[in-house]
PDB file of N, CA and C in Angstrom:
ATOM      1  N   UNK A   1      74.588  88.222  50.290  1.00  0.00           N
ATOM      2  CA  UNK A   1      74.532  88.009  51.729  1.00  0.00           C
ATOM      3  C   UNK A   1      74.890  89.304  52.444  1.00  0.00           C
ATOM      4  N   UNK A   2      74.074  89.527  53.426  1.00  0.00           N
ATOM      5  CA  UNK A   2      74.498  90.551  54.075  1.00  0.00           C
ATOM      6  C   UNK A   2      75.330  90.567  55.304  1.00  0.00           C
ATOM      7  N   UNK A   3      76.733  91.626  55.089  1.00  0.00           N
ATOM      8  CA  UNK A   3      77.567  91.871  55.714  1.00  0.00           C
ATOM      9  C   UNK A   3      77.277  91.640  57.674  1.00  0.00           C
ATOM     10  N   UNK A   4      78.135  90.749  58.357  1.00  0.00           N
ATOM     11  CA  UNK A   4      77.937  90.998  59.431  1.00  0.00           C
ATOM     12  C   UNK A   4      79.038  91.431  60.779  1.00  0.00           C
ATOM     13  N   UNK A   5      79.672  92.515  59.767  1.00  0.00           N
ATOM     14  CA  UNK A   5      80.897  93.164  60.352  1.00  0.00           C
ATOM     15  C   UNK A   5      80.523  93.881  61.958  1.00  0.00           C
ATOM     16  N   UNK A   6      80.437  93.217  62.664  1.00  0.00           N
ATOM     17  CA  UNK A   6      80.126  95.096  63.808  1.00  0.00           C
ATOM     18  C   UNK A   6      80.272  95.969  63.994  1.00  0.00           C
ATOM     19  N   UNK A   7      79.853  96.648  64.089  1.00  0.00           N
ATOM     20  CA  UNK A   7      80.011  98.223  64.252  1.00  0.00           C
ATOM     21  C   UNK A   7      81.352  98.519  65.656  1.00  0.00           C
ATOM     22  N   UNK A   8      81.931  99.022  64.929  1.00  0.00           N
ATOM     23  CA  UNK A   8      83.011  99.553  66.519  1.00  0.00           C
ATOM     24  C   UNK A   8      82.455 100.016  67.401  1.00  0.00           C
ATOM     25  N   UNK A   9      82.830 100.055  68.672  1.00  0.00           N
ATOM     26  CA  UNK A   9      82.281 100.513  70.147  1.00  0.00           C
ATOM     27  C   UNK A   9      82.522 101.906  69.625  1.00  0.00           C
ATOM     28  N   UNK A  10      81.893 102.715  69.999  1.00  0.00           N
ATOM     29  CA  UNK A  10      81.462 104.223  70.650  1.00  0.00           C
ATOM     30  C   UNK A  10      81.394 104.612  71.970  1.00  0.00           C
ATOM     31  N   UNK A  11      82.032 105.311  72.463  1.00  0.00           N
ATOM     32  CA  UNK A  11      81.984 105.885  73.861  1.00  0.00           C
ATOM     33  C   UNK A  11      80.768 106.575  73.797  1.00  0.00           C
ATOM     34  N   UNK A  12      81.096 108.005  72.862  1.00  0.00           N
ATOM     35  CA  UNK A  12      79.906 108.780  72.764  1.00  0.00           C
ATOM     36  C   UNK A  12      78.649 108.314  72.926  1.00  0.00           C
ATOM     37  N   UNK A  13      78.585 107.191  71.794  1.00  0.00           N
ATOM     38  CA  UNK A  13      77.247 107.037  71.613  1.00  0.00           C
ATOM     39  C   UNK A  13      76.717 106.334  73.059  1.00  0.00           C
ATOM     40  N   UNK A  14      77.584 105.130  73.589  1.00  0.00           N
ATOM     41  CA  UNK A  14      77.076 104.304  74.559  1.00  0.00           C
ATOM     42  C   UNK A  14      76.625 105.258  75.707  1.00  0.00           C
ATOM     43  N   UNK A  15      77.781 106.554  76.502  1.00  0.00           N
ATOM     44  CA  UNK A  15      77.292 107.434  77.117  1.00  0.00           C
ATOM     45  C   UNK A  15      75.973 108.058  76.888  1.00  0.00           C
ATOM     46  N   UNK A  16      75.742 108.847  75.528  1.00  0.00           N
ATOM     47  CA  UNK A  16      74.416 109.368  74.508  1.00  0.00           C
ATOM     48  C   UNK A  16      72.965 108.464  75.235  1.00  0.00           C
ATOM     49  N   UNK A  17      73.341 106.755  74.953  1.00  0.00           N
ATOM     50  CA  UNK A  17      72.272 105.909  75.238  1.00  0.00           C
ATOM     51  C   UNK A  17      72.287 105.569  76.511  1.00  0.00           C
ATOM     52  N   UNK A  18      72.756 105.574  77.406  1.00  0.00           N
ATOM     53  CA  UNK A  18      72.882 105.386  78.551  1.00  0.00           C
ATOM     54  C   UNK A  18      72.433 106.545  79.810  1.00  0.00           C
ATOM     55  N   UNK A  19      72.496 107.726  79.081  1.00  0.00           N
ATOM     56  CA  UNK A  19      72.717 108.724  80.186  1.00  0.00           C
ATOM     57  C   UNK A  19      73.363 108.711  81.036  1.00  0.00           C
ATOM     58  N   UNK A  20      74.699 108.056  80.427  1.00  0.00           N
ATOM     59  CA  UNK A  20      75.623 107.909  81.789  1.00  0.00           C
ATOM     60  C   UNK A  20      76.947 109.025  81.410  1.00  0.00           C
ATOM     61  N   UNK A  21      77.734 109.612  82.337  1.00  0.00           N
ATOM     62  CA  UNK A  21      78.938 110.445  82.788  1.00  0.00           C
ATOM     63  C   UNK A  21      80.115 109.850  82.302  1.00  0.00           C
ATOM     64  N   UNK A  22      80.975 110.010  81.373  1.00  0.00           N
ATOM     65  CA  UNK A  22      82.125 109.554  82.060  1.00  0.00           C
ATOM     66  C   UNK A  22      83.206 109.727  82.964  1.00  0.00           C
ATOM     67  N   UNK A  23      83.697 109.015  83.714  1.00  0.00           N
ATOM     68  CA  UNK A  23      84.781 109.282  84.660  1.00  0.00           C
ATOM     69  C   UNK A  23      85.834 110.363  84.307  1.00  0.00           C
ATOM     70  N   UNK A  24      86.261 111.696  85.104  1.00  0.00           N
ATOM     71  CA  UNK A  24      87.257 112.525  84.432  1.00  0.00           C
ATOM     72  C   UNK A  24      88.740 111.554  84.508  1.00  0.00           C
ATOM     73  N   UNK A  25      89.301 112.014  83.906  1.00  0.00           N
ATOM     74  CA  UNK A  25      90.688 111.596  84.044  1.00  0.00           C
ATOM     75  C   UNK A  25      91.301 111.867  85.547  1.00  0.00           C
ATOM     76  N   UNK A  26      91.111 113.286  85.714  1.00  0.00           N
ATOM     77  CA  UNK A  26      91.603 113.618  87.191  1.00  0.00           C
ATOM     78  C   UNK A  26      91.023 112.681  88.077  1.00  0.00           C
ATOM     79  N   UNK A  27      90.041 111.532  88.179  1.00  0.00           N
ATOM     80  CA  UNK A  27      89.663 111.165  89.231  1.00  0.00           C
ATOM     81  C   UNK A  27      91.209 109.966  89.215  1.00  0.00           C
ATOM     82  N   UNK A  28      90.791 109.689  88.182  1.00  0.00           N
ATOM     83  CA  UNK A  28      92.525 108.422  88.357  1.00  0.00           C
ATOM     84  C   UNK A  28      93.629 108.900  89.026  1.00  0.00           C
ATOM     85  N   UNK A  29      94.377 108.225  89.733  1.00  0.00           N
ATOM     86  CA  UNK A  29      95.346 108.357  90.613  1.00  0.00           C
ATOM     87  C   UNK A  29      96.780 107.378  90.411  1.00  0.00           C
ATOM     88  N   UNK A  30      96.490 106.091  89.463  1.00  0.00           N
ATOM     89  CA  UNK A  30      97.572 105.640  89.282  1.00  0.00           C
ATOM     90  C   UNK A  30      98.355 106.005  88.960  1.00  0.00           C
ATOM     91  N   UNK A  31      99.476 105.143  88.601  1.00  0.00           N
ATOM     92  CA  UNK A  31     100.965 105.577  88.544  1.00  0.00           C
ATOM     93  C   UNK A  31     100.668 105.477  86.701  1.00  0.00           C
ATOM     94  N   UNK A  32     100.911 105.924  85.950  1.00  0.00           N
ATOM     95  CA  UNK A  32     101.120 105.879  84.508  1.00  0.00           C
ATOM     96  C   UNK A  32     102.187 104.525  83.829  1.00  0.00           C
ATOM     97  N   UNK A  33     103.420 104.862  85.434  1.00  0.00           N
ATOM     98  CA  UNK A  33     104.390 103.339  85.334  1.00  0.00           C
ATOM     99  C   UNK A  33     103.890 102.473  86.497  1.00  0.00           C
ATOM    100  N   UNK A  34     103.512 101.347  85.954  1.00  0.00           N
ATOM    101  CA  UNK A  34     103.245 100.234  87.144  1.00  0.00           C
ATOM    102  C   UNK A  34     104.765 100.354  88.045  1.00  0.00           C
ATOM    103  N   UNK A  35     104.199  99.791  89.321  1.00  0.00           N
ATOM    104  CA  UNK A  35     105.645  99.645  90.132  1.00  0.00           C
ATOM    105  C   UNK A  35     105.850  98.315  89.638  1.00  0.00           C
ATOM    106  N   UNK A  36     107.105  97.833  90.105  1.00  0.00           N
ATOM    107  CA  UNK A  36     107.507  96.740  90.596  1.00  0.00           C
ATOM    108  C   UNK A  36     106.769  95.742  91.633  1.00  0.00           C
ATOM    109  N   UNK A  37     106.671  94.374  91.278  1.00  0.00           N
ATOM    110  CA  UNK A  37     106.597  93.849  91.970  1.00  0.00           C
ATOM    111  C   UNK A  37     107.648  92.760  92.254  1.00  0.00           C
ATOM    112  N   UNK A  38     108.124  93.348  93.774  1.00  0.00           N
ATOM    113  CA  UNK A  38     109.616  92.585  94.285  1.00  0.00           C
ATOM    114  C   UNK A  38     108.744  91.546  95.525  1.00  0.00           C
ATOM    115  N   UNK A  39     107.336  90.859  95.659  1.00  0.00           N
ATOM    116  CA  UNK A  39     106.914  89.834  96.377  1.00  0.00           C
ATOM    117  C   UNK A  39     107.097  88.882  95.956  1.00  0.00           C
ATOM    118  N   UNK A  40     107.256  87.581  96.509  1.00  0.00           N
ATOM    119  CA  UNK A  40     107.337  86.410  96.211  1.00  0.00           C
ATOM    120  C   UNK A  40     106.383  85.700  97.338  1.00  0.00           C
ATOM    121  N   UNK A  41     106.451  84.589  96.443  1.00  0.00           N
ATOM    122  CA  UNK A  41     105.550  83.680  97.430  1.00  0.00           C
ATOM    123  C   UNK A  41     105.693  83.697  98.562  1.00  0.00           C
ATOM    124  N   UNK A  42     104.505  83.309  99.662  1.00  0.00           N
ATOM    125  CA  UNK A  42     105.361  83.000 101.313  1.00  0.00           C
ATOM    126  C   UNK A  42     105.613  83.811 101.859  1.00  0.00           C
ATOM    127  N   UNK A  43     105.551  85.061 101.394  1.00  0.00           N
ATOM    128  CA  UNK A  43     105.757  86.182 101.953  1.00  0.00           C
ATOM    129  C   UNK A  43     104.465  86.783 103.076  1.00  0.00           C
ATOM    130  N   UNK A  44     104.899  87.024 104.369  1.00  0.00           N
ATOM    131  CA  UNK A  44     103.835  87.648 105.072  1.00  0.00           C
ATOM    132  C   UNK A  44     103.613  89.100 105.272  1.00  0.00           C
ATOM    133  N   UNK A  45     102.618  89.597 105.410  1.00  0.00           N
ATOM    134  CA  UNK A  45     102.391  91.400 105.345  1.00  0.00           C
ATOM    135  C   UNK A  45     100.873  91.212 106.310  1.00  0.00           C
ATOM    136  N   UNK A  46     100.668  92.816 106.483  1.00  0.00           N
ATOM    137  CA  UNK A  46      99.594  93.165 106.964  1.00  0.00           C
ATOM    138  C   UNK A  46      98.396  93.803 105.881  1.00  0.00           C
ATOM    139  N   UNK A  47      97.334  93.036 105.914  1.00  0.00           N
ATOM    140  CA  UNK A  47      96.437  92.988 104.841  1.00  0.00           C
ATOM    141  C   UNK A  47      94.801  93.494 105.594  1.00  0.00           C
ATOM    142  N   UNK A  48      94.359  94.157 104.937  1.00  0.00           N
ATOM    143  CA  UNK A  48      92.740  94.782 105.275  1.00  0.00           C
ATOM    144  C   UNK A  48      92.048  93.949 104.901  1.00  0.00           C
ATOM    145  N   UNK A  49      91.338  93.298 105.588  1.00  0.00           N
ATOM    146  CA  UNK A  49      90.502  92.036 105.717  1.00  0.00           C
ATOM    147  C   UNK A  49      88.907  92.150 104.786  1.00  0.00           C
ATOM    148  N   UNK A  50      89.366  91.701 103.109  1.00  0.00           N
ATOM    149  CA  UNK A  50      88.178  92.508 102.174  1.00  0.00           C
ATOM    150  C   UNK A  50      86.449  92.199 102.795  1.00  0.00           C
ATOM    151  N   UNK A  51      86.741  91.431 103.642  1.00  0.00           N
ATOM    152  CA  UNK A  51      85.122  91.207 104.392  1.00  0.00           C
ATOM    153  C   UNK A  51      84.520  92.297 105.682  1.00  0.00           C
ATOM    154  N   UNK A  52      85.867  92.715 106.152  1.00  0.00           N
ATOM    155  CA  UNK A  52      85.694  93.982 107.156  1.00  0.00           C
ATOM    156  C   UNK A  52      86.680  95.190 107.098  1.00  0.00           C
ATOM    157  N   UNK A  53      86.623  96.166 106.514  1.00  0.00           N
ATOM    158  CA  UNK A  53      87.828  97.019 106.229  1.00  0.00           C
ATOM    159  C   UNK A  53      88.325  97.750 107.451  1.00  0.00           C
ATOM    160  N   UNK A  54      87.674  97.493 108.733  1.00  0.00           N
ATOM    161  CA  UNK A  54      88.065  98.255 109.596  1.00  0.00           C
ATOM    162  C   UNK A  54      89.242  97.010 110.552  1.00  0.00           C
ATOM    163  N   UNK A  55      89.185  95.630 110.185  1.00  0.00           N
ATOM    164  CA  UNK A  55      90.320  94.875 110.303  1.00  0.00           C
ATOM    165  C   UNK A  55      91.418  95.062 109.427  1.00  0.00           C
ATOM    166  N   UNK A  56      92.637  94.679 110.245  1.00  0.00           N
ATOM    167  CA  UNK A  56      93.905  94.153 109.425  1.00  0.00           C
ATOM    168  C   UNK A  56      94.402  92.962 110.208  1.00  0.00           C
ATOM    169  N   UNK A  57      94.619  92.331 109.406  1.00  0.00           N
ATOM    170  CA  UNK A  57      94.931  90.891 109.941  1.00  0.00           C
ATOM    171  C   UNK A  57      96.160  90.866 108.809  1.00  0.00           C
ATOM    172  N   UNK A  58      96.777  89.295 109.680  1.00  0.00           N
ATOM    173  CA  UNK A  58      98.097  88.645 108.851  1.00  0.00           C
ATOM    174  C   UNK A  58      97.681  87.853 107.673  1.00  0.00           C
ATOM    175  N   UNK A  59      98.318  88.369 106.755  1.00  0.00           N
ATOM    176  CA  UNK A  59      97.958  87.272 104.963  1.00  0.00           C
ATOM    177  C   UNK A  59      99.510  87.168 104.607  1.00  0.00           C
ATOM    178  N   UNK A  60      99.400  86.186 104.151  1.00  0.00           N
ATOM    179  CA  UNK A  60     100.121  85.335 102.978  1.00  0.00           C
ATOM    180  C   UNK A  60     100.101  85.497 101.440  1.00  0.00           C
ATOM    181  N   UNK A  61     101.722  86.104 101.042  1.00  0.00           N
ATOM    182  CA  UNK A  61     101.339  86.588  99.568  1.00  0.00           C
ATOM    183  C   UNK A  61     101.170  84.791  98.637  1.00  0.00           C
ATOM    184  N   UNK A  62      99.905  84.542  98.582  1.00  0.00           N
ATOM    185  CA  UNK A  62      99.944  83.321  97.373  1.00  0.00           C
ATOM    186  C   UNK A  62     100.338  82.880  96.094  1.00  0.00           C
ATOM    187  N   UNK A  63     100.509  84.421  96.109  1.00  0.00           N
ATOM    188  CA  UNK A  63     100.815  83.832  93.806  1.00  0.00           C
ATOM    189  C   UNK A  63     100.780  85.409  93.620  1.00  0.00           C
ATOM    190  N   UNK A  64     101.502  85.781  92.419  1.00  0.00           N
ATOM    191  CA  UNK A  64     101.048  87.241  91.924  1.00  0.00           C
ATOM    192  C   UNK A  64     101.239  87.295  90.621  1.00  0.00           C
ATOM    193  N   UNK A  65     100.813  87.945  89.732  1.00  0.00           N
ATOM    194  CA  UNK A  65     100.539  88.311  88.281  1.00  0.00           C
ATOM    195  C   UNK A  65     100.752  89.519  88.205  1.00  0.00           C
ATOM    196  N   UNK A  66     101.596  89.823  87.345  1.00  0.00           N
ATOM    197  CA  UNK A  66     102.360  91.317  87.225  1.00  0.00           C
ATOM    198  C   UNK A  66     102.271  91.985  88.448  1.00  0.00           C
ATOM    199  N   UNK A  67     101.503  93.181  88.756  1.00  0.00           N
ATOM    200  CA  UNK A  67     101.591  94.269  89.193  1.00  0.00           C
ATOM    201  C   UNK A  67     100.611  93.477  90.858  1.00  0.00           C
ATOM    202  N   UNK A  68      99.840  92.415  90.790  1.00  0.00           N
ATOM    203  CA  UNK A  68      98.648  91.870  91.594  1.00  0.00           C
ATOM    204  C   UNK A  68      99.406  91.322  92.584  1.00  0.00           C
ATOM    205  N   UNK A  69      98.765  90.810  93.662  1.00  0.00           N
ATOM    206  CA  UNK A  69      99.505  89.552  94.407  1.00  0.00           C
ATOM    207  C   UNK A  69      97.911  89.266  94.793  1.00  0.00           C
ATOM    208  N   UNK A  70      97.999  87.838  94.741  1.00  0.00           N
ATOM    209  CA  UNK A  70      96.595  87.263  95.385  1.00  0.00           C
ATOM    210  C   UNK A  70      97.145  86.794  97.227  1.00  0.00           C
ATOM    211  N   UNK A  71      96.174  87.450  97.700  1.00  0.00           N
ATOM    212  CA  UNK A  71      96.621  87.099  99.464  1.00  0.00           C
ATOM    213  C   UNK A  71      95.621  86.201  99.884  1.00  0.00           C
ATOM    214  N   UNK A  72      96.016  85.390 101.110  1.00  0.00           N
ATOM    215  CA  UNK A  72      95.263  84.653 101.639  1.00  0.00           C
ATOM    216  C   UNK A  72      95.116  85.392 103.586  1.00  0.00           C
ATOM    217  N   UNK A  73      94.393  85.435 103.662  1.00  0.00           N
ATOM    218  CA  UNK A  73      94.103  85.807 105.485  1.00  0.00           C
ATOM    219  C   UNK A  73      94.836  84.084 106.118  1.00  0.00           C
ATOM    220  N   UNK A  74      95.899  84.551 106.973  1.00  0.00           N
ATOM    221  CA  UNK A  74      96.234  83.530 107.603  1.00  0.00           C
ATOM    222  C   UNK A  74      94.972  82.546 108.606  1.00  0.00           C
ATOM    223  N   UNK A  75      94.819  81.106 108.334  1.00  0.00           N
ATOM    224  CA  UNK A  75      94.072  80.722 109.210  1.00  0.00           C
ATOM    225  C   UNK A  75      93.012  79.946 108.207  1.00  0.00           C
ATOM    226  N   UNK A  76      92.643  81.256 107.078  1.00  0.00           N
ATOM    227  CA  UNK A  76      91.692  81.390 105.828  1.00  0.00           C
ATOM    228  C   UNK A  76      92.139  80.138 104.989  1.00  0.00           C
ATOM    229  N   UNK A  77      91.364  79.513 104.155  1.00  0.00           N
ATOM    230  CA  UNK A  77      91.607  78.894 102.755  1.00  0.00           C
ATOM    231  C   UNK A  77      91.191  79.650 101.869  1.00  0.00           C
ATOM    232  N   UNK A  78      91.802  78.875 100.735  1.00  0.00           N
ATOM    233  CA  UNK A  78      91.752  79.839  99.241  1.00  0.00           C
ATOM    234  C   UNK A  78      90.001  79.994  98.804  1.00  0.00           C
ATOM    235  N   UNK A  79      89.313  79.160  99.251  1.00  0.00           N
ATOM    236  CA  UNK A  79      88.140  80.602  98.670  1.00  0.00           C
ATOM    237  C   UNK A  79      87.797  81.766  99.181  1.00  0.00           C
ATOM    238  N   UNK A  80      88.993  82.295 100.051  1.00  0.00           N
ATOM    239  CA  UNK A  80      88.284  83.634 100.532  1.00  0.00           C
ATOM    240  C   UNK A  80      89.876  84.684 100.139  1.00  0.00           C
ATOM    241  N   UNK A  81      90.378  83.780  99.154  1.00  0.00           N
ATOM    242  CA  UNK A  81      91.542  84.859  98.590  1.00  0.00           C
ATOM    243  C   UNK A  81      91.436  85.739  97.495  1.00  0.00           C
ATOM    244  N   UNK A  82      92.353  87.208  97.883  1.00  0.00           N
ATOM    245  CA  UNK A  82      91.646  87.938  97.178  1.00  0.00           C
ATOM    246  C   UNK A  82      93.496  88.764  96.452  1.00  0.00           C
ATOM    247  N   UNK A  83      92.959  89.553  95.844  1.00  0.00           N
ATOM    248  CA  UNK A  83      93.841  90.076  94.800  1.00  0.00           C
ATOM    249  C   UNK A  83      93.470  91.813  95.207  1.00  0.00           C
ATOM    250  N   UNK A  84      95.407  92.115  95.407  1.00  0.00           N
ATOM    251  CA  UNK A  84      95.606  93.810  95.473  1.00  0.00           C
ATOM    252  C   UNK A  84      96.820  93.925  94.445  1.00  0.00           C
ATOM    253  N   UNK A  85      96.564  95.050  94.270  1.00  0.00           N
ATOM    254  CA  UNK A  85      98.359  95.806  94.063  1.00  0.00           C
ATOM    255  C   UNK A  85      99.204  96.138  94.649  1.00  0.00           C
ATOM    256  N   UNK A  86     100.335  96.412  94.244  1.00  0.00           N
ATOM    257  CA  UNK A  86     100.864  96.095  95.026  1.00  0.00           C
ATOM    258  C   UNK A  86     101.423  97.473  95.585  1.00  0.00           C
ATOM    259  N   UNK A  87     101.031  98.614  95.280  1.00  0.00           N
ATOM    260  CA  UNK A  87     100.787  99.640  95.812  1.00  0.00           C
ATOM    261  C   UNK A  87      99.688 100.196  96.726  1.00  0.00           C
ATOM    262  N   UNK A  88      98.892  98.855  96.845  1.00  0.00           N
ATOM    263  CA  UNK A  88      97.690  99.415  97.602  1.00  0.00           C
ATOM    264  C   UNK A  88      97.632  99.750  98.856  1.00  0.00           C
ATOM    265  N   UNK A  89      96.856 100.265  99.238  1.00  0.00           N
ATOM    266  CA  UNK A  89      96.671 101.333 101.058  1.00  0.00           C
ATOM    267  C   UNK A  89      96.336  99.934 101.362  1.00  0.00           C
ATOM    268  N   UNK A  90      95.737  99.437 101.089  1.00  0.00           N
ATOM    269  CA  UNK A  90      95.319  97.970 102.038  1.00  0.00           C
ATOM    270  C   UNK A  90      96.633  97.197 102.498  1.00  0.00           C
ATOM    271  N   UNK A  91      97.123  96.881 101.981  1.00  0.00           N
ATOM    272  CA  UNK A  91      98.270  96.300 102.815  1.00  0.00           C
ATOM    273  C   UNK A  91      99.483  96.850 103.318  1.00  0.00           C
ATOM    274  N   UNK A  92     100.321  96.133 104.427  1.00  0.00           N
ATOM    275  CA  UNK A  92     101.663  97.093 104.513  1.00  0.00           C
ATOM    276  C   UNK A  92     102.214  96.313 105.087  1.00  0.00           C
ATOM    277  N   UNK A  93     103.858  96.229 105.303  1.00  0.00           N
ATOM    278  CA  UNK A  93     104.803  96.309 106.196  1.00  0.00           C
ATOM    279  C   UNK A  93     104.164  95.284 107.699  1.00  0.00           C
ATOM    280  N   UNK A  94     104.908  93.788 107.772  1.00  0.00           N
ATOM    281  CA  UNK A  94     104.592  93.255 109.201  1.00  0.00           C
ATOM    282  C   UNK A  94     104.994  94.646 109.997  1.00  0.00           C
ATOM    283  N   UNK A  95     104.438  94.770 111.463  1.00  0.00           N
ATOM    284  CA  UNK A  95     104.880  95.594 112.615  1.00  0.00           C
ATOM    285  C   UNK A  95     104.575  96.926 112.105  1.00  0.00           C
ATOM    286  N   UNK A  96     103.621  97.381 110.758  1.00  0.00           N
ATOM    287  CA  UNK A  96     103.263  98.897 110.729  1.00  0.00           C
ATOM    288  C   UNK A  96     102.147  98.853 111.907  1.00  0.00           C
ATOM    289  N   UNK A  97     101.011  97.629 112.265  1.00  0.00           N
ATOM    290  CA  UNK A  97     100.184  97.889 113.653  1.00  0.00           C
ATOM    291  C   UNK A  97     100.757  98.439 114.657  1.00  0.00           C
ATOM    292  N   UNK A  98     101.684  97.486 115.238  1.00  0.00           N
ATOM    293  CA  UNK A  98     102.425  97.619 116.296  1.00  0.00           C
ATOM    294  C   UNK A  98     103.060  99.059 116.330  1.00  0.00           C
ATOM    295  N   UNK A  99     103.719  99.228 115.483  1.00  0.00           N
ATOM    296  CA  UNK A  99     104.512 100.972 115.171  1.00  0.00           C
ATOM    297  C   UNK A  99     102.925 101.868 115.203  1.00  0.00           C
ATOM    298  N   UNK A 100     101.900 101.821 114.744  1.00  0.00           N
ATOM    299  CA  UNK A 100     101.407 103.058 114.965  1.00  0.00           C
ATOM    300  C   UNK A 100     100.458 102.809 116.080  1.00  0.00           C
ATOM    301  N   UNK A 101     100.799 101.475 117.079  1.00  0.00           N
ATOM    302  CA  UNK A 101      99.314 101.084 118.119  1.00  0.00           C
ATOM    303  C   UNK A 101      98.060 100.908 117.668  1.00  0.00           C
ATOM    304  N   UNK A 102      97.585 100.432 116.467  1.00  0.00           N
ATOM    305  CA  UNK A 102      96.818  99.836 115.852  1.00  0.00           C
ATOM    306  C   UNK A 102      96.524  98.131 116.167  1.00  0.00           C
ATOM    307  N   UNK A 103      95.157  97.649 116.509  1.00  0.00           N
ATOM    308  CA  UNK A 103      95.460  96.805 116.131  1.00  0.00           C
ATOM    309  C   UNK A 103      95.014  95.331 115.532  1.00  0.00           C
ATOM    310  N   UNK A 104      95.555  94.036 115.173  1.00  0.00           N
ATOM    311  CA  UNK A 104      95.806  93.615 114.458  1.00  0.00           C
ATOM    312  C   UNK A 104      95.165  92.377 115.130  1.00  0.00           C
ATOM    313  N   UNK A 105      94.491  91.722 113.680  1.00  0.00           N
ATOM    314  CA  UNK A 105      93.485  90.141 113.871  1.00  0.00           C
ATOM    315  C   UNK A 105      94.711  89.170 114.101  1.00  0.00           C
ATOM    316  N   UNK A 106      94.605  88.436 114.824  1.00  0.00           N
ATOM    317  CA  UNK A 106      95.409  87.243 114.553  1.00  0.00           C
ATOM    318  C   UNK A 106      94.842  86.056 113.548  1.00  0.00           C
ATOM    319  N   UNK A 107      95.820  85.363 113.258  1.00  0.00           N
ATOM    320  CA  UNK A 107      94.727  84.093 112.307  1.00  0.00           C
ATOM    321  C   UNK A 107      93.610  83.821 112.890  1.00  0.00           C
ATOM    322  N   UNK A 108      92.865  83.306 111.892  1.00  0.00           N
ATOM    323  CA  UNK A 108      91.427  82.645 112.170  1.00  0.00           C
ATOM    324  C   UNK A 108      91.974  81.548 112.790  1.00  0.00           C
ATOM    325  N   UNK A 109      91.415  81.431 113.726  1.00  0.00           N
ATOM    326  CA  UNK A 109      91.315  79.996 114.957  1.00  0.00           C
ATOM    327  C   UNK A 109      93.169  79.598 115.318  1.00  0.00           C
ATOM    328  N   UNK A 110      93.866  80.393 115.391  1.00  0.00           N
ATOM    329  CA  UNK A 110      94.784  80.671 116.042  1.00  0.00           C
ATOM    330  C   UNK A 110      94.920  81.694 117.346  1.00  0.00           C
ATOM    331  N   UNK A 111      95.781  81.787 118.352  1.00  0.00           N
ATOM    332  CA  UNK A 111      96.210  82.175 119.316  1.00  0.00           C
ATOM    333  C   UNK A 111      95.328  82.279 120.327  1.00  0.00           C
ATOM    334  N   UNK A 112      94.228  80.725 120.110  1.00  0.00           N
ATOM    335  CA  UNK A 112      93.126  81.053 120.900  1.00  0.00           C
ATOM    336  C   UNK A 112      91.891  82.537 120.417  1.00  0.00           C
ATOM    337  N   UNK A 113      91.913  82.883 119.039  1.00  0.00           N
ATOM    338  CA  UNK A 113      91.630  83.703 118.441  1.00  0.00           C
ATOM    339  C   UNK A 113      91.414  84.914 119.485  1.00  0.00           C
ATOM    340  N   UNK A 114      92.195  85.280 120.366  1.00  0.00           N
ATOM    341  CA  UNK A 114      92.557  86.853 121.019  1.00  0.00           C
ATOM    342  C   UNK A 114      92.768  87.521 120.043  1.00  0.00           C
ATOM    343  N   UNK A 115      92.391  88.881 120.212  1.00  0.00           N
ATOM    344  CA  UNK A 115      92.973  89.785 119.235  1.00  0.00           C
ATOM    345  C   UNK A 115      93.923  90.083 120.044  1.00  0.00           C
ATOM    346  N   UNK A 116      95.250  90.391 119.062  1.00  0.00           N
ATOM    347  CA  UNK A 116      96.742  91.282 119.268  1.00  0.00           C
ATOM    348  C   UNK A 116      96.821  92.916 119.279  1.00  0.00           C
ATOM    349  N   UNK A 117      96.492  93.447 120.912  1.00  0.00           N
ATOM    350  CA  UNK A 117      96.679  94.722 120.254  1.00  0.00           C
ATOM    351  C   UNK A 117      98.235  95.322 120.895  1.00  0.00           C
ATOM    352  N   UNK A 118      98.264  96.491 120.475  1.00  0.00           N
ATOM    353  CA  UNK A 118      99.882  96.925 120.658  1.00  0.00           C
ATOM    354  C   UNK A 118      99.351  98.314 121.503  1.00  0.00           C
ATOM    355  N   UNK A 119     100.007  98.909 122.671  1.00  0.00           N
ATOM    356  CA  UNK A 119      99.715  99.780 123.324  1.00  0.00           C
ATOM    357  C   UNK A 119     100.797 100.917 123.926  1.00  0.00           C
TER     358      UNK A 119
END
């Protein structure tokens, strides 16, 4: 019978057949040590709205897995929740809008959906 061991992955070769590049190392930017993640549930922050990046609106940290937190857009239900790190530029600090006059979505179909800006 003939052997039906697989062959190990190859970078080389898959690049070779592909004509594809690989990524340098220098393009990576992470941390080598994950941070900490000190969120807990229930927690509110200012989150970049993954459907429009030029919003930030209020989310809700939902759940997190190691280094992740899955957020919800206040207002939003869970099929439109999404997953960052917890180092990411996308989110920050309630009142970083307000501190730099940026500003900020209120919930979906809350406050009479006005936007909140800070001036």
């Amino acid at each position: 019978f003939p052997s039906s061991v697989p062959e190990p992955f190859s970078w080389e070769e898959y690049l070779r057949e592909t004509s594809s590049t690989a990524a340098s190392p220098s393009c990576f930017k992470q941390s080598r040590v994950p941070p900490t993640n000190d969120f807990k549930a229930g927690m509110k922050l200012e989150a970049r709205d993954p459907r429009n990046s030029n919003s930030v609106c209020i989310a809700t940290v939902m759940g997190m897995m190691g280094t992740r937190l899955r957020l919800r857009l206040d207002g939003s239900d869970n099929t439109n929740d999404f997953w960052r790190l917890v180092d990411s530029l996308d989110i920050q600090p309630i009142g970083t809008c307000e501190r730099n006059g940026d500003m900020l979505q209120p919930p979906l179909g809350g406050f009479n959906s006005l936007l909140i800006s800070y001036y």
